[in-house]
PDB file of N, CA and C in Angstrom:
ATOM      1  N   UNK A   1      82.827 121.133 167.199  1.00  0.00           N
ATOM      2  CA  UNK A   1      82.889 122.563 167.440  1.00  0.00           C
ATOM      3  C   UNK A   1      83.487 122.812 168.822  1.00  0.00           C
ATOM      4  N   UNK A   2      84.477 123.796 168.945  1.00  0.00           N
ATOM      5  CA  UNK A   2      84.909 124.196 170.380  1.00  0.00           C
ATOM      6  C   UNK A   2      84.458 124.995 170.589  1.00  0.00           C
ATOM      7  N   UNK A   3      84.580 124.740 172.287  1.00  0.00           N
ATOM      8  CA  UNK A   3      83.528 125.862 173.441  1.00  0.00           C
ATOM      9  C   UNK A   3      84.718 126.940 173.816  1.00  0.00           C
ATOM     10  N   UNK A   4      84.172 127.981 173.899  1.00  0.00           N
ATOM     11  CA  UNK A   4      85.185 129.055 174.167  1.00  0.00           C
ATOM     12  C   UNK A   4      86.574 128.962 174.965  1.00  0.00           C
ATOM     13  N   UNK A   5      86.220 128.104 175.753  1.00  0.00           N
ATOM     14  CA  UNK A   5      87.448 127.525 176.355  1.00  0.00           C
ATOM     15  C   UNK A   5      88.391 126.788 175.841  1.00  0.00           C
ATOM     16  N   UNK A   6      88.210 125.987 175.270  1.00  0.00           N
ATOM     17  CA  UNK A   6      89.074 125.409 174.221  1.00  0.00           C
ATOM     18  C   UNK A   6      89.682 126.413 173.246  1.00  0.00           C
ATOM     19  N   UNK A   7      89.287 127.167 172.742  1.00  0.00           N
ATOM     20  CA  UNK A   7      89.271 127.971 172.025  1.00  0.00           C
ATOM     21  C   UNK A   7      90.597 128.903 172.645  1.00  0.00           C
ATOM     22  N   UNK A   8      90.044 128.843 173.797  1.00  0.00           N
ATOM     23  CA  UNK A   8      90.718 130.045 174.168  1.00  0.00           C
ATOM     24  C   UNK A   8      92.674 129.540 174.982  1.00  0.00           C
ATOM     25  N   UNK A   9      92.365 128.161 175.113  1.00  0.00           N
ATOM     26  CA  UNK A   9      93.319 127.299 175.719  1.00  0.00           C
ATOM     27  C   UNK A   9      94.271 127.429 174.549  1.00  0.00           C
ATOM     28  N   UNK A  10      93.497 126.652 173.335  1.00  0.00           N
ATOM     29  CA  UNK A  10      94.276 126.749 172.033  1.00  0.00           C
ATOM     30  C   UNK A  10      94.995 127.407 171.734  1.00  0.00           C
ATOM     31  N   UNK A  11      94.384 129.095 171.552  1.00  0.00           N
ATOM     32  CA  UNK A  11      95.280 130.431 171.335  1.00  0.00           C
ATOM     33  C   UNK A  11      96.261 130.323 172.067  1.00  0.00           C
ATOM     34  N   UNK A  12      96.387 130.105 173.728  1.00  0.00           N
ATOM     35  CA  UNK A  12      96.972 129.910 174.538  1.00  0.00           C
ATOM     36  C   UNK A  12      98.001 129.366 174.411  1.00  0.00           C
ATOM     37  N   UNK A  13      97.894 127.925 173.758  1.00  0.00           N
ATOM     38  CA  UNK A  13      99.191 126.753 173.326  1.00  0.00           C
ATOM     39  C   UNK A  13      99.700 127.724 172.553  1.00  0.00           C
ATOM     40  N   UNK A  14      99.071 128.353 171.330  1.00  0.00           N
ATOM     41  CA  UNK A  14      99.960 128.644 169.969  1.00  0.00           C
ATOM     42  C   UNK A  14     100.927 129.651 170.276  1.00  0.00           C
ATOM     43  N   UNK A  15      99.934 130.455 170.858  1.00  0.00           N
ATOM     44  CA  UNK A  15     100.942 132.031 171.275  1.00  0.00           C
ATOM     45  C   UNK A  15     102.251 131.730 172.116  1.00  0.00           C
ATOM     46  N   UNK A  16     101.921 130.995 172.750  1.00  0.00           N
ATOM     47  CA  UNK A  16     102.920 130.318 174.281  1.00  0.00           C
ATOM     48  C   UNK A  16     104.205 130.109 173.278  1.00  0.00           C
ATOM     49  N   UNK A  17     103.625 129.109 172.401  1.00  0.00           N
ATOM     50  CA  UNK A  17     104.844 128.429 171.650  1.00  0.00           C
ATOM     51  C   UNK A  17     105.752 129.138 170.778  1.00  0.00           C
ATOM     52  N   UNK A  18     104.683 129.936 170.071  1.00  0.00           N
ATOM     53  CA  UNK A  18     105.251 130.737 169.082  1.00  0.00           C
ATOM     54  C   UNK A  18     105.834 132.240 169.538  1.00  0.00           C
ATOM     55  N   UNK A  19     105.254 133.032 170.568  1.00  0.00           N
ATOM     56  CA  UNK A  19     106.166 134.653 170.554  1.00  0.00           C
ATOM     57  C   UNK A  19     106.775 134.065 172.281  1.00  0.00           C
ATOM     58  N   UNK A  20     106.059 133.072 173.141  1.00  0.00           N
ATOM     59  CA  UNK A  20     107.062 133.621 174.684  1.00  0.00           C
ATOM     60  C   UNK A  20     108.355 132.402 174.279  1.00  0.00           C
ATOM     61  N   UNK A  21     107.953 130.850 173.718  1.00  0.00           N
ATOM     62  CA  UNK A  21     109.193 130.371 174.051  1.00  0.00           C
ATOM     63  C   UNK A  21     110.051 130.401 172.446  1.00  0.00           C
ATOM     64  N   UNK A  22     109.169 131.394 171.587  1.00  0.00           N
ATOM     65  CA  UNK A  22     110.344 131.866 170.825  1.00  0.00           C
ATOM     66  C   UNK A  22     110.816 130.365 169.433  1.00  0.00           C
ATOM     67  N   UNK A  23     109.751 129.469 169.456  1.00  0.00           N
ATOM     68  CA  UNK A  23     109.414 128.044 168.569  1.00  0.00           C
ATOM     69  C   UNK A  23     109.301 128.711 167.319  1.00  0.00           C
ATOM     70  N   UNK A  24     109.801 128.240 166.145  1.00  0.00           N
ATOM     71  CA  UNK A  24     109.509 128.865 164.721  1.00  0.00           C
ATOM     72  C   UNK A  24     108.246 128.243 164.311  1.00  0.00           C
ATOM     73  N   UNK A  25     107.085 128.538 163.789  1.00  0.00           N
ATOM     74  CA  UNK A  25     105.915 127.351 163.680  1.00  0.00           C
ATOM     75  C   UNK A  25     105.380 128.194 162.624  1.00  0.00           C
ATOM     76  N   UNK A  26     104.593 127.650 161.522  1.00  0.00           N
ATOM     77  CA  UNK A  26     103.843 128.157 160.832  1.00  0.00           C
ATOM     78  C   UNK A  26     102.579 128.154 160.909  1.00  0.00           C
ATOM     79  N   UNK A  27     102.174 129.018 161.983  1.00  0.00           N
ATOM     80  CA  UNK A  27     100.256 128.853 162.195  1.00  0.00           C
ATOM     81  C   UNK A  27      99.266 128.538 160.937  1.00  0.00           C
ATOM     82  N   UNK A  28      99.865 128.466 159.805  1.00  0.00           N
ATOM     83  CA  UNK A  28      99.090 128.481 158.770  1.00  0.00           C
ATOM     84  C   UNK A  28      98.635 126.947 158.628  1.00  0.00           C
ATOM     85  N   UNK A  29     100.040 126.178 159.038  1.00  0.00           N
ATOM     86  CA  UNK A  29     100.405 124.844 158.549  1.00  0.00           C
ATOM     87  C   UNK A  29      99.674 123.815 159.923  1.00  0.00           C
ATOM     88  N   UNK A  30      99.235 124.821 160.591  1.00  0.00           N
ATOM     89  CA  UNK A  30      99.081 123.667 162.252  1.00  0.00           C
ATOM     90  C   UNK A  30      97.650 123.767 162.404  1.00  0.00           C
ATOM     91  N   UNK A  31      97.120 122.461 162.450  1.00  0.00           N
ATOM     92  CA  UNK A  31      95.478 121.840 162.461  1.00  0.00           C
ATOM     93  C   UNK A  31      96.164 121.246 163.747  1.00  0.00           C
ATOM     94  N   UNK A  32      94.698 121.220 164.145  1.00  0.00           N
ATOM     95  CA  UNK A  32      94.048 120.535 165.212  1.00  0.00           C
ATOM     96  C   UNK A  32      94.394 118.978 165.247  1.00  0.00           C
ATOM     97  N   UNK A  33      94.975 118.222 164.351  1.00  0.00           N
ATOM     98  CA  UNK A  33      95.380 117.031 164.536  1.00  0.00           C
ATOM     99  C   UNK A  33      97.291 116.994 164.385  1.00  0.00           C
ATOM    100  N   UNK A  34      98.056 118.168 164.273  1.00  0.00           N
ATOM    101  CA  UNK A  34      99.415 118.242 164.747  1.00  0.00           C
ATOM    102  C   UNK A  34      99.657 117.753 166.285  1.00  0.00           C
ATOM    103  N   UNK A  35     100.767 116.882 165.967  1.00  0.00           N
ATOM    104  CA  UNK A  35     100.992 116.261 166.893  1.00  0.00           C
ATOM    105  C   UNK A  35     102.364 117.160 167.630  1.00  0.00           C
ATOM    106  N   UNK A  36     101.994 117.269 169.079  1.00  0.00           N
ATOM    107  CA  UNK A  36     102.867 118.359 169.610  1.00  0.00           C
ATOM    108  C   UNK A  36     104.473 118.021 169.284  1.00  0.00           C
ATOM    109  N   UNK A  37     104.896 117.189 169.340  1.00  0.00           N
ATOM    110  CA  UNK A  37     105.591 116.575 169.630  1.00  0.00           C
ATOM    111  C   UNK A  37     106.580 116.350 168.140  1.00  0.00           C
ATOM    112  N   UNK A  38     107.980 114.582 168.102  1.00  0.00           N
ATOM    113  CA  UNK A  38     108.012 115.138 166.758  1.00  0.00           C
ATOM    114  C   UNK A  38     107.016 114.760 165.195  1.00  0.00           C
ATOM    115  N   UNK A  39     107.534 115.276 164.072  1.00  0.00           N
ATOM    116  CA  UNK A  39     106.429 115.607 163.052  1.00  0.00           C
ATOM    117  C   UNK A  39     105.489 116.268 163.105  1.00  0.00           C
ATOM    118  N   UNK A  40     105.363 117.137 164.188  1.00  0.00           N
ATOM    119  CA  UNK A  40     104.510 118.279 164.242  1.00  0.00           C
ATOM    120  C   UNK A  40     104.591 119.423 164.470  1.00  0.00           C
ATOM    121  N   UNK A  41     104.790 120.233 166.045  1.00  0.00           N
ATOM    122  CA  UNK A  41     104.637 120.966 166.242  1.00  0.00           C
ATOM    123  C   UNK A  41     106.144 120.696 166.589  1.00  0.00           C
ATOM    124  N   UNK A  42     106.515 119.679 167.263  1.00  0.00           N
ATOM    125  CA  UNK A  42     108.020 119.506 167.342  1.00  0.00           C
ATOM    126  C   UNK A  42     108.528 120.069 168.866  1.00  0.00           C
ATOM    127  N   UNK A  43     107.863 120.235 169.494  1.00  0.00           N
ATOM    128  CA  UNK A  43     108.645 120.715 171.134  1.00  0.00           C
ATOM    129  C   UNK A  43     109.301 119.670 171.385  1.00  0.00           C
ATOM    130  N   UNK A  44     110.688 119.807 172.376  1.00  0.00           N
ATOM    131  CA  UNK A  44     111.998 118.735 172.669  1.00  0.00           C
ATOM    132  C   UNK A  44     110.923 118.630 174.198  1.00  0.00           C
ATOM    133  N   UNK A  45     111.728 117.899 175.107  1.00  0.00           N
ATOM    134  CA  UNK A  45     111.456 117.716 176.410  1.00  0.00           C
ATOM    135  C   UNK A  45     111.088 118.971 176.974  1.00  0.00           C
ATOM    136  N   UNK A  46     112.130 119.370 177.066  1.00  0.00           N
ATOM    137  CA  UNK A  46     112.493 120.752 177.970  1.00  0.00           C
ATOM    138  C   UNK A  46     111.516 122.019 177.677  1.00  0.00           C
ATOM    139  N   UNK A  47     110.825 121.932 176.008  1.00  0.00           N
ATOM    140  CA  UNK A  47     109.787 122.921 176.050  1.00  0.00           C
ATOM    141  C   UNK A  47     108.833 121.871 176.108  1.00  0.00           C
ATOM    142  N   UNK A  48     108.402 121.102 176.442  1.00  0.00           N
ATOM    143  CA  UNK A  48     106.788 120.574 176.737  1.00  0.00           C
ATOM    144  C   UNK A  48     106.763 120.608 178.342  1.00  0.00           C
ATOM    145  N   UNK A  49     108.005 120.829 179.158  1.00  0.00           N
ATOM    146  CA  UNK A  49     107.940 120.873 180.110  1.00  0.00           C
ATOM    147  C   UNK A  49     107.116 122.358 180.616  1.00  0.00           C
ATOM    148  N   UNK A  50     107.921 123.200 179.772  1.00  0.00           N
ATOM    149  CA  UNK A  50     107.678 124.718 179.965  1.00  0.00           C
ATOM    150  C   UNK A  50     106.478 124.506 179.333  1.00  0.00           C
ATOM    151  N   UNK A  51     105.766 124.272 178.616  1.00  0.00           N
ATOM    152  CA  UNK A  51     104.854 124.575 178.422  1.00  0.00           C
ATOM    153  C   UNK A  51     103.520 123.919 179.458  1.00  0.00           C
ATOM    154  N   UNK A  52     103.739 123.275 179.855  1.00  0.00           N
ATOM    155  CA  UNK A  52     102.785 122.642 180.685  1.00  0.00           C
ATOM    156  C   UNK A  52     103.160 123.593 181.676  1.00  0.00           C
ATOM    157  N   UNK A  53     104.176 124.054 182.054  1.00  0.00           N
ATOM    158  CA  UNK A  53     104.131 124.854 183.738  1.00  0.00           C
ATOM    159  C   UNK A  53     102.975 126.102 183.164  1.00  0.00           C
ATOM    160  N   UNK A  54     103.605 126.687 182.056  1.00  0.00           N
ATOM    161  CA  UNK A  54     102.522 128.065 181.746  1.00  0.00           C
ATOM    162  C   UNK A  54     100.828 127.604 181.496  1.00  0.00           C
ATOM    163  N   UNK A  55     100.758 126.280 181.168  1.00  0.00           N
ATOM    164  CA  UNK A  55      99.482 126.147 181.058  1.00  0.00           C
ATOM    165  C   UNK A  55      99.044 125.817 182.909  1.00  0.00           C
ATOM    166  N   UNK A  56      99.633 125.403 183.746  1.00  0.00           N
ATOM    167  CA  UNK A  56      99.290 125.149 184.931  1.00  0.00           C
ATOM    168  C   UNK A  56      98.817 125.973 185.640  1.00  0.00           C
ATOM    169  N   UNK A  57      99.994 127.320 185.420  1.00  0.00           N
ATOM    170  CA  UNK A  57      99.514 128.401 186.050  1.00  0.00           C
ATOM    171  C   UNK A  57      98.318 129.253 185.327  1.00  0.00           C
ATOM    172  N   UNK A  58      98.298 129.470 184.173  1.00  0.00           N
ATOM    173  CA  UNK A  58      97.318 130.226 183.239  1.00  0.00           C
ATOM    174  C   UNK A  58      95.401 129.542 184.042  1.00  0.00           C
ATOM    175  N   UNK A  59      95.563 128.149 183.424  1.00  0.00           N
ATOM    176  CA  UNK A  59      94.432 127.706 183.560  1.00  0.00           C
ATOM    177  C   UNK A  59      94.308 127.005 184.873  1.00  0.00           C
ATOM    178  N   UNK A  60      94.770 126.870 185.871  1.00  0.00           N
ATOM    179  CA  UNK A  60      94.831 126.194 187.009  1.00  0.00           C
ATOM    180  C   UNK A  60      94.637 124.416 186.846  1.00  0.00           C
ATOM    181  N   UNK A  61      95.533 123.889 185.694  1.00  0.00           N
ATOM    182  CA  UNK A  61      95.196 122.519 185.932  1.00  0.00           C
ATOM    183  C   UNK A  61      96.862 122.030 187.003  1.00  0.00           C
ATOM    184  N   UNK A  62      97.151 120.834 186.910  1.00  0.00           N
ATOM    185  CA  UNK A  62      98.254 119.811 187.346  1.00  0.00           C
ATOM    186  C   UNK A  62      98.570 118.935 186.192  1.00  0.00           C
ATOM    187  N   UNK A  63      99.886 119.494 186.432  1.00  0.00           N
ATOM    188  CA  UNK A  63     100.580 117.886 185.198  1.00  0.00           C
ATOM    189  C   UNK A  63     101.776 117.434 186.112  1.00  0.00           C
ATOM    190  N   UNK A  64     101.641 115.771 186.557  1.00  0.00           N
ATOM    191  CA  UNK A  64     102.407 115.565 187.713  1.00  0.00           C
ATOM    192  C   UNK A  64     103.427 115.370 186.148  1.00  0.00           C
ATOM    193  N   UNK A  65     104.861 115.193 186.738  1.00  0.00           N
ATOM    194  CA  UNK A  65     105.924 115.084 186.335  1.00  0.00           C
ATOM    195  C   UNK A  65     105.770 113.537 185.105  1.00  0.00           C
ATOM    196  N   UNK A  66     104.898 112.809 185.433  1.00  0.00           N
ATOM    197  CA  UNK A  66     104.892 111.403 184.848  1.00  0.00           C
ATOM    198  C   UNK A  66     104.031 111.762 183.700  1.00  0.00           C
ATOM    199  N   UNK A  67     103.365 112.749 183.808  1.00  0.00           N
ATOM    200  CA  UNK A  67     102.517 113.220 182.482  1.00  0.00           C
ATOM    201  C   UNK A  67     102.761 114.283 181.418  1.00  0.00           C
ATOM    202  N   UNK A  68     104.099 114.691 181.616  1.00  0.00           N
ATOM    203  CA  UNK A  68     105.029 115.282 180.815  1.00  0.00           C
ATOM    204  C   UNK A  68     105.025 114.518 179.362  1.00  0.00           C
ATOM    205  N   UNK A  69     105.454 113.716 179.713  1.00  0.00           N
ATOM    206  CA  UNK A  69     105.881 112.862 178.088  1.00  0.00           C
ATOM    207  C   UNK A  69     104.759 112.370 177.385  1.00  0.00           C
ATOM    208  N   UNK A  70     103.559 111.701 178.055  1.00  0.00           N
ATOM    209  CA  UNK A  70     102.724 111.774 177.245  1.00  0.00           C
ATOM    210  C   UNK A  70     102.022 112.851 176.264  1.00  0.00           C
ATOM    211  N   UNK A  71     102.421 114.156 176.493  1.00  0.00           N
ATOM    212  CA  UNK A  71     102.165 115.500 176.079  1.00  0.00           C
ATOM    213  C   UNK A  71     102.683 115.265 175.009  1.00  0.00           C
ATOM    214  N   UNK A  72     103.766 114.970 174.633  1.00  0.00           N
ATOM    215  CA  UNK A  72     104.614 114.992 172.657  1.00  0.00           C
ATOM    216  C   UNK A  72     103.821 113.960 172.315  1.00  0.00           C
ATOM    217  N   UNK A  73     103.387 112.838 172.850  1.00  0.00           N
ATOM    218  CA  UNK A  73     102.622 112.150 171.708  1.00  0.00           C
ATOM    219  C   UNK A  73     101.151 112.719 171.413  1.00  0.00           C
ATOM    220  N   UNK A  74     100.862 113.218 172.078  1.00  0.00           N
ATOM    221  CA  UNK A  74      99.437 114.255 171.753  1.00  0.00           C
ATOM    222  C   UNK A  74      99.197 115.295 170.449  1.00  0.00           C
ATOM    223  N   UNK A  75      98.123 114.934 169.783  1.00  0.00           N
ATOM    224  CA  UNK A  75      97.664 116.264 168.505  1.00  0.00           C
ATOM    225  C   UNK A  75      96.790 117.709 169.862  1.00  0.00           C
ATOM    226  N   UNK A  76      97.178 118.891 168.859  1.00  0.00           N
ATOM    227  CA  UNK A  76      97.316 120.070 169.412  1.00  0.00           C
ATOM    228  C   UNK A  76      95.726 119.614 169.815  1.00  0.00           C
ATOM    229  N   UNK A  77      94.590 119.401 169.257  1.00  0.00           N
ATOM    230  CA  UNK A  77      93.673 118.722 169.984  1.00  0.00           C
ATOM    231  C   UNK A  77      93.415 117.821 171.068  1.00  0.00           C
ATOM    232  N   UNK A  78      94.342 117.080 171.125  1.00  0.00           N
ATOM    233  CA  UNK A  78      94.234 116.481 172.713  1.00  0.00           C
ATOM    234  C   UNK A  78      94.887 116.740 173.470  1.00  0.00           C
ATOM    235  N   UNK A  79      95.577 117.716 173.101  1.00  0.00           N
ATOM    236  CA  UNK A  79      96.027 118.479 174.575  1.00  0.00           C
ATOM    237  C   UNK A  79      95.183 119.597 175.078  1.00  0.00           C
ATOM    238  N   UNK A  80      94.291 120.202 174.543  1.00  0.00           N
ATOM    239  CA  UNK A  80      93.657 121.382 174.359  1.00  0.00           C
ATOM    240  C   UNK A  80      92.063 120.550 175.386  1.00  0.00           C
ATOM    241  N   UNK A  81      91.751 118.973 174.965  1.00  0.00           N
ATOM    242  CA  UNK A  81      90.860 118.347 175.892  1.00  0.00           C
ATOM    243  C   UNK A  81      91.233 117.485 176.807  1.00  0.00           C
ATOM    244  N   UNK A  82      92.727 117.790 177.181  1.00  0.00           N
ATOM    245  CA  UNK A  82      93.080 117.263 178.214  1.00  0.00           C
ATOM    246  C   UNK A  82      93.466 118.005 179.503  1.00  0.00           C
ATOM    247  N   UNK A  83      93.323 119.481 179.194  1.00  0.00           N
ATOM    248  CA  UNK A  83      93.691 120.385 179.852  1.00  0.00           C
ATOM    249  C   UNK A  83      92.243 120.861 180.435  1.00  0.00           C
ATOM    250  N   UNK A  84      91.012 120.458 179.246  1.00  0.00           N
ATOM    251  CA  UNK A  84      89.744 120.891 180.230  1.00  0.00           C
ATOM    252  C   UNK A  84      89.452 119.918 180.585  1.00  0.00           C
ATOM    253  N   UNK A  85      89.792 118.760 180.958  1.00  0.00           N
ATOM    254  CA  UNK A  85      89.009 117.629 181.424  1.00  0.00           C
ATOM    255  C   UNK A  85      90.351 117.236 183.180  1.00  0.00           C
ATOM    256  N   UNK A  86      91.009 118.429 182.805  1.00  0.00           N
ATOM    257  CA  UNK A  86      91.852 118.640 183.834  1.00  0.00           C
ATOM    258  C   UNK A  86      91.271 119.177 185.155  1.00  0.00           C
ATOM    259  N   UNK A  87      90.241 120.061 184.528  1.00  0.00           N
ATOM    260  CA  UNK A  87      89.431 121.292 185.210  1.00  0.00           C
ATOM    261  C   UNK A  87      90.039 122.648 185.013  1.00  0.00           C
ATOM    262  N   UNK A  88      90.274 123.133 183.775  1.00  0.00           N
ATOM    263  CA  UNK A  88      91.488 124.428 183.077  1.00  0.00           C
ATOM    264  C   UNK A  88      89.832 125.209 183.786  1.00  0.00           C
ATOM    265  N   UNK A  89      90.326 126.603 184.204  1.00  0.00           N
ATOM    266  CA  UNK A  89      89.323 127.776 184.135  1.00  0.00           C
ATOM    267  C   UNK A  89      89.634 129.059 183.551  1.00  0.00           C
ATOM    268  N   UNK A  90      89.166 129.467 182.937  1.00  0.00           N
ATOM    269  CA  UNK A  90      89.281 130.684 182.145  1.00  0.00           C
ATOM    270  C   UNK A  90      89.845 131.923 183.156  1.00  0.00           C
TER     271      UNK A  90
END
């Protein structure tokens, strides 16, 4: 079960992806074990980059530059507990 924060990180990823950077995705089709990356959610470099800056600033974590790429091999779930174990704050 997720704690509101997660929860709320989550919305965060989907919306990010889907109306600001403009990603075609079918929210219907995307569980918690889609992998961001490809066969899943499918972001290239250049949007997992962007997306980590908006999660940096949103939730106040750090993603040094070397932790970029591990982000596409991640399910929308472990990025969502890697961002609170970051110290993300609401």
């Amino acid at each position: 079960m997720q704690t509101t924060l997660q929860e709320e990180i989550r919305a965060f990823v989907l919306h990010t992806i889907v109306e600001d950077m403009n990603h075609p995705l079918d929210l219907e089709e995307v569980t918690d074990a889609s992998p961001m990356g490809t066969g899943g959610i499918d972001l290239d470099s250049l949007s997992l980059i962007e997306l980590t800056m908006r999660l940096e600033r949103r939730f106040g974590v750090e993603f040094p530059d070397t932790d970029i790429e591990p982000v596409g091999a991640m399910t929308l779930s472990e990025l969502v507990a890697d961002v609170v174990e970051r110290g993300a704050t609401a």
